[in-house]
Protein backbone atom coordinates (compact mmCIF):
# COMPACT_ATOMS: atom_id res chain seq x y z
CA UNK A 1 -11.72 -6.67 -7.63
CA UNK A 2 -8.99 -4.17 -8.08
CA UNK A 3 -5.23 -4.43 -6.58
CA UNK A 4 -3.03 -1.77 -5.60
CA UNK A 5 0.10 -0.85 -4.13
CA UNK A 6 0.79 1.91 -2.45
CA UNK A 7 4.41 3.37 -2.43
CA UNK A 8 4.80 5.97 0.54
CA UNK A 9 7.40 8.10 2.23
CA UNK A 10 7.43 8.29 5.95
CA UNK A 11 8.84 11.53 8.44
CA UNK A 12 11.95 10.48 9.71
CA UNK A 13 12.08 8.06 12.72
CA UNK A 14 8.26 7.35 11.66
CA UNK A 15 7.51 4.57 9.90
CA UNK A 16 6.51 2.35 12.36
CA UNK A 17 3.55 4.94 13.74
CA UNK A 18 2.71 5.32 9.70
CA UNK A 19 2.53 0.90 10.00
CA UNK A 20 0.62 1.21 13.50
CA UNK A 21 -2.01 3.47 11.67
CA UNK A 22 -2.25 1.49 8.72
CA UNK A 23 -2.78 -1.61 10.54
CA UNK A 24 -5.41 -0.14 12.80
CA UNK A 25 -7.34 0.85 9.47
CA UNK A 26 -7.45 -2.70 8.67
CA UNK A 27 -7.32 -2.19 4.85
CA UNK A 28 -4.18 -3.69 4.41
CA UNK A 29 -3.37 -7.03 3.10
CA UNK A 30 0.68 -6.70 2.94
CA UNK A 31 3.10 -4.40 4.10
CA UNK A 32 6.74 -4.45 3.25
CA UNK A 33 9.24 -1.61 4.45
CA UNK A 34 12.27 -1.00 1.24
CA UNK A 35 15.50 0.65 0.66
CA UNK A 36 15.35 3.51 -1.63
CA UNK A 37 13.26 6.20 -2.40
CA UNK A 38 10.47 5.18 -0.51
CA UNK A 39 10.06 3.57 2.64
CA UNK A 40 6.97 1.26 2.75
CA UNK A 41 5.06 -0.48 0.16
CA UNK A 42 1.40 -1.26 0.52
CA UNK A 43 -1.00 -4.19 -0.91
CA UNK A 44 -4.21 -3.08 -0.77
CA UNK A 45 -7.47 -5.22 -2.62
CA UNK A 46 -10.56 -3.08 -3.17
CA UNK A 47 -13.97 -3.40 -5.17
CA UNK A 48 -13.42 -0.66 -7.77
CA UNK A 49 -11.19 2.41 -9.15
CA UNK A 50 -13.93 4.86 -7.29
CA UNK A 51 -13.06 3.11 -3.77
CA UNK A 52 -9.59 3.34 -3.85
CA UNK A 53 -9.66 6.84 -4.57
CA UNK A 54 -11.52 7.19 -1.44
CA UNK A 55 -9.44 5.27 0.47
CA UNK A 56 -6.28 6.92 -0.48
CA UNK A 57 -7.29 10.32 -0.38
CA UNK A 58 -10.06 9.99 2.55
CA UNK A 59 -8.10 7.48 4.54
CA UNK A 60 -4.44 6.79 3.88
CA UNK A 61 -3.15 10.28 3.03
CA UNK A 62 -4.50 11.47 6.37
CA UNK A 63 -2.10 8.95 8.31
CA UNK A 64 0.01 11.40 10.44
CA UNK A 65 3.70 11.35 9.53
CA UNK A 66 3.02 10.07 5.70
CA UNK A 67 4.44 12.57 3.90
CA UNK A 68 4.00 11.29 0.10
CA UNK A 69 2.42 8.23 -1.45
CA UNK A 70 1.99 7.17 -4.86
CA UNK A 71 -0.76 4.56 -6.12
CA UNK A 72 0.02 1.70 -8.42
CA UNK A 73 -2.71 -0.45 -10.16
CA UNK A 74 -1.95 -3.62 -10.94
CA UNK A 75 -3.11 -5.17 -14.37
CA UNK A 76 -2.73 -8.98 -13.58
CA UNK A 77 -1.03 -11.51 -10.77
CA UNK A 78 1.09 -14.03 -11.89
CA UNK A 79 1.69 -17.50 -9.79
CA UNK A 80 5.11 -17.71 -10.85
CA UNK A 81 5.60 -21.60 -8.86
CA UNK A 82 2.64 -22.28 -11.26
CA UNK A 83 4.23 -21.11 -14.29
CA UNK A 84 7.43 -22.72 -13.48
CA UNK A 85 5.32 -26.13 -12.89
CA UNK A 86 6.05 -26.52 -9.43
C-alpha cells in the first residue's frame, strides 16, 4: 500500500468545484485547503507506484480548474500519541 499527497493549485474563486470533483471521484481519504503556495492538499492511499501514476495523470489532472499539482510519496507514518506514550 502506497500513500501520497497531492499538493495542487486551484483557478481563482475555484477550489471548492476542484473539492466537489475530487470528492465525486471518491479516491480521496483527506483533504485539507492551506495558506501559501498551494491551495489544497490531498491524502490519497493506493496499491502501487504504477496506480498512482494513473490516477494522477488519468484522473486528477483532468479536474477542471486544477491548474498544477505536485505528488508526494510518503516513506513511513508515524503515530506520534504512540510515540509520546499516550
Amino acid at each position: 500500500m502506497l500513500v501520497a499527497f497531492v499538493l495542487m493549485k486551484t483557478e481563482p474563486a475555484h477550489l471548492d468545484d476542484v473539492v466537489k470533483a475530487l470528492v465525486e471521484m471518491e479516491i480521496v481519504e483527506e483533504m485539507h485547503s492551506l495558506a501559501g503556495d498551494y491551495d489544497l492538499i490531498v491524502k490519497i492511499r493506493v496499491a502501487d507506484f504504477d496506480q498512482l501514476a494513473r490516477l494522477v495523470v488519468d484522473r486528477i489532472q483532468r479536474v477542471p480548474h486544477l491548474r498544477e499539482t505536485k505528488t508526494l510519496i510518503a516513506f513511513d507514518a508515524y503515530n506520534v500519541p504512540k510515540l509520546r506514550g499516550t
